[in-house]
C-alpha atoms as a PDB file:
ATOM      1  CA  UNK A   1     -17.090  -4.381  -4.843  1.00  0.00           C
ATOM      2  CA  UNK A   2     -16.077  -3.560  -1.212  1.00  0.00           C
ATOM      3  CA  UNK A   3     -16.773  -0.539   0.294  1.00  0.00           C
ATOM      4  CA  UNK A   4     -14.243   1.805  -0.314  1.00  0.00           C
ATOM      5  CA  UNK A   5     -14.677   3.933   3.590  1.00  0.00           C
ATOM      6  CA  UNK A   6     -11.350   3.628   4.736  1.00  0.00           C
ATOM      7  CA  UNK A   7      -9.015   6.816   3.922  1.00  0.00           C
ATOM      8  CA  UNK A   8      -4.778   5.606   3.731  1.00  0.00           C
ATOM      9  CA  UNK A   9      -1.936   7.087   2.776  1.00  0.00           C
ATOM     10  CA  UNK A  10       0.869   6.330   0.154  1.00  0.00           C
ATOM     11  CA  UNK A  11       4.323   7.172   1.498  1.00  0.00           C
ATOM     12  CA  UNK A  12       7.458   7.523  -0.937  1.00  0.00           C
ATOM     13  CA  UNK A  13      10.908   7.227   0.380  1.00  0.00           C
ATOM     14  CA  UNK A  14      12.722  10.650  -0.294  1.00  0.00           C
ATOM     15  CA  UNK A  15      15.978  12.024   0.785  1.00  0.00           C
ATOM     16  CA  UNK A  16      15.072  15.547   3.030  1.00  0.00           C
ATOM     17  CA  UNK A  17      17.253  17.905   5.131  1.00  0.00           C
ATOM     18  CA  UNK A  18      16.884  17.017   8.826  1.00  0.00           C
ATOM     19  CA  UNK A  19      17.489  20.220  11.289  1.00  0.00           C
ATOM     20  CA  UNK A  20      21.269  19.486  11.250  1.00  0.00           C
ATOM     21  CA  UNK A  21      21.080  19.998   7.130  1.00  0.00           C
ATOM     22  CA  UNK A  22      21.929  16.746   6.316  1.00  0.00           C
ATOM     23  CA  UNK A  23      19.863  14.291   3.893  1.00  0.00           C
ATOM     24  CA  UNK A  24      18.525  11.486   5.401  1.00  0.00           C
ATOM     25  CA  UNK A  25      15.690   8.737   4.249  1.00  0.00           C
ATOM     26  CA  UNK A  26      12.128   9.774   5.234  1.00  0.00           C
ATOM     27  CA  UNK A  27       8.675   8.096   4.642  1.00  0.00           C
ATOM     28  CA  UNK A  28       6.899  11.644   3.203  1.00  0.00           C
ATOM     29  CA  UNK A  29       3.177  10.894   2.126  1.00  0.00           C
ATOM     30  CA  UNK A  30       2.846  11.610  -1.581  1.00  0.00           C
ATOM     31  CA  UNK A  31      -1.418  10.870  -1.633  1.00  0.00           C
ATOM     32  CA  UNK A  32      -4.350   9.793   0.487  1.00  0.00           C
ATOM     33  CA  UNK A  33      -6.712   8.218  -0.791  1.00  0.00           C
ATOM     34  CA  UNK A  34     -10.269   6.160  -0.417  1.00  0.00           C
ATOM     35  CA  UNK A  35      -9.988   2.550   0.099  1.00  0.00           C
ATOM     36  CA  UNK A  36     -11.058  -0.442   1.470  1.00  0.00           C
ATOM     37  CA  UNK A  37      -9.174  -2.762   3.933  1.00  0.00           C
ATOM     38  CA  UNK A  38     -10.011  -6.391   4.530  1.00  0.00           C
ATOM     39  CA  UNK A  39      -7.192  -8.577   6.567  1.00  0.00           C
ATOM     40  CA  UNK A  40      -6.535 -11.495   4.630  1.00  0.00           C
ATOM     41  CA  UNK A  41      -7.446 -15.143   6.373  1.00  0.00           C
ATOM     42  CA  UNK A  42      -7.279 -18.858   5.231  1.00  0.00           C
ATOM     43  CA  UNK A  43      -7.944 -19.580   1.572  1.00  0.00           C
ATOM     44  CA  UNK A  44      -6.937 -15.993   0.595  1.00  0.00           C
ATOM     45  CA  UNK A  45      -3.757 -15.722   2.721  1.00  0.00           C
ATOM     46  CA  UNK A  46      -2.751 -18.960   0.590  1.00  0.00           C
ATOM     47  CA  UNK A  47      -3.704 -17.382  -2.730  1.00  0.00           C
ATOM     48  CA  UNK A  48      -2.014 -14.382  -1.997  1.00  0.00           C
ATOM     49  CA  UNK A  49       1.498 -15.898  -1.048  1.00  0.00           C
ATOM     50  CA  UNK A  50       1.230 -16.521  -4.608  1.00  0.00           C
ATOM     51  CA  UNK A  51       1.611 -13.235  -4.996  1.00  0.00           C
ATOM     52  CA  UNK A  52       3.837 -12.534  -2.164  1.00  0.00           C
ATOM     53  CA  UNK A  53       5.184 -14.370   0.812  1.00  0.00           C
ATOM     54  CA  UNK A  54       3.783 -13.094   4.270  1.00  0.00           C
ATOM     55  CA  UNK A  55       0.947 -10.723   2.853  1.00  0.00           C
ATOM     56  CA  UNK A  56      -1.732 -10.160   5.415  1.00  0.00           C
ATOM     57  CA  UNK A  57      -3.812  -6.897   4.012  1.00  0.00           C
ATOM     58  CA  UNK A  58      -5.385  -6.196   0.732  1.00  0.00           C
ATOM     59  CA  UNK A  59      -6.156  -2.448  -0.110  1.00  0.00           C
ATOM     60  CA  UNK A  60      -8.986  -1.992  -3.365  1.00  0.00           C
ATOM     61  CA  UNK A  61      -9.254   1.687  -4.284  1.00  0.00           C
ATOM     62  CA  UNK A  62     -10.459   3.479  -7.834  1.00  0.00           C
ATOM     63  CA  UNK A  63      -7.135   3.165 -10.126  1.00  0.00           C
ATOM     64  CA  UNK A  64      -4.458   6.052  -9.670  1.00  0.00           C
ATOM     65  CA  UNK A  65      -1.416   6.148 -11.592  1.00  0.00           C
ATOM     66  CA  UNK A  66       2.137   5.982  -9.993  1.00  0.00           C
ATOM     67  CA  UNK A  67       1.799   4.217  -7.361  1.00  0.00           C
ATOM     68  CA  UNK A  68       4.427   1.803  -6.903  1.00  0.00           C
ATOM     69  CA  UNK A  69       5.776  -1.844  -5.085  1.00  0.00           C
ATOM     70  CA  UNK A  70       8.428   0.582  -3.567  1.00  0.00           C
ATOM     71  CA  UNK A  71       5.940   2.543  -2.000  1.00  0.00           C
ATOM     72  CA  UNK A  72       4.296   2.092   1.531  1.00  0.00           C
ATOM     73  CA  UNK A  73       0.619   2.387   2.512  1.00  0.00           C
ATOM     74  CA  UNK A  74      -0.687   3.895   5.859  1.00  0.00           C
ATOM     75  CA  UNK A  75      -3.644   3.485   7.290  1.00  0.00           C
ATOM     76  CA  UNK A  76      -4.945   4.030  10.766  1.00  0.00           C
ATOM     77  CA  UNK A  77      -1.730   4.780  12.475  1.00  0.00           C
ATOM     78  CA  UNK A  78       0.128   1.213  10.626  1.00  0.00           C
ATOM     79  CA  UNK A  79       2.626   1.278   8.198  1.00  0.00           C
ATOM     80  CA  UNK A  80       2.371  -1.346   5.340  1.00  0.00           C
ATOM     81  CA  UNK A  81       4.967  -2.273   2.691  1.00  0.00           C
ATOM     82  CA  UNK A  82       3.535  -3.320  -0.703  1.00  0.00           C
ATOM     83  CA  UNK A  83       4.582  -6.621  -1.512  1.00  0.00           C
ATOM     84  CA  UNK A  84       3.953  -6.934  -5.124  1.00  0.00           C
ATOM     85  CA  UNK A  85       3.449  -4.771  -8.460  1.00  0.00           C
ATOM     86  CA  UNK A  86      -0.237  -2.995  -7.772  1.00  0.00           C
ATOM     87  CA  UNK A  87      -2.669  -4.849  -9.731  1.00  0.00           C
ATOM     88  CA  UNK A  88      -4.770  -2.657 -12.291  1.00  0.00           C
ATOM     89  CA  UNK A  89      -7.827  -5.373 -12.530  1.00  0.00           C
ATOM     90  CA  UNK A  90      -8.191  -6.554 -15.770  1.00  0.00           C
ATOM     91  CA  UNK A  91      -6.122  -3.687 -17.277  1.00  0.00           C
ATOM     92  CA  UNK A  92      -8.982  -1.346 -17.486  1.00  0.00           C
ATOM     93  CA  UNK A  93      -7.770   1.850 -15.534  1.00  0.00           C
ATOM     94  CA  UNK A  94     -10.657   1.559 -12.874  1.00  0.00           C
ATOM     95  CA  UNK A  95      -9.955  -0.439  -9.981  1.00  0.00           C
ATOM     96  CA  UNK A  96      -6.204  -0.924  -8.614  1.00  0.00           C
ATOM     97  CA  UNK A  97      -5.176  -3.707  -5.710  1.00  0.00           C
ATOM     98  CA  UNK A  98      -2.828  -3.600  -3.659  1.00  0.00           C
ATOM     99  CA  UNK A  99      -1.273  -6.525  -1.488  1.00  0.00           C
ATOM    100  CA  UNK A 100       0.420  -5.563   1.802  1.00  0.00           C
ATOM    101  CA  UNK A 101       2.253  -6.360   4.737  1.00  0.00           C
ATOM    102  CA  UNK A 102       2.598  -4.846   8.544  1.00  0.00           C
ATOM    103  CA  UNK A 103       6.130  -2.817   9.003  1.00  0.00           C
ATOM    104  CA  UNK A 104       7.357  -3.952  12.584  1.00  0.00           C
ATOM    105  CA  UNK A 105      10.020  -1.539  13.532  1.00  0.00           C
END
């Protein structure tokens, strides 16, 4: 199991009032959570463009509920969409993967 050190955050896209009063589309952080991080290389950049073309970061964290491909993930000042359905290993409610890529903007 990797170590878990890394703290992230999951952002939802929601419509809020700017200062003008008018809704616009914001990245609001919804949870943070402990994770762990581990940029993906060789063998396991192949195996997970099965998953997902152009992944480059896999995030393992205890399972939480709601989290979603539409979501993003932040973590140490980068913003990361999720590029696939999270993966609840083996179905068992305990350990939850997610596979990411960087948001250039």
């Amino acid at each position: 199991m990797a170590d878990r050190n890394h703290i992230i955050e999951i952002l939802e896209n929601q419509k809020v009032r700017n200062e003008l009063g008018q809704l616009e589309d914001r990245w609001v952080p919804i949870m943070e959570l402990y994770s762990s991080y581990e940029p993906i290389y060789g063998n396991q950049f192949f195996a997970a463009q099965q998953v997902q073309s152009g992944t480059t970061v896999k995030f393992e964290m205890e399972y939480v509920d709601g989290i979603r491909k539409d979501m993003r993930v932040r973590h140490e000042g980068k913003v990361y969409e999720i590029n696939s359905d999270p993966i609840n290993v083996k179905g068992r409610n305990i350990t939850l993967i997610l596979y990411c890529k960087e948001v250039i903007e």
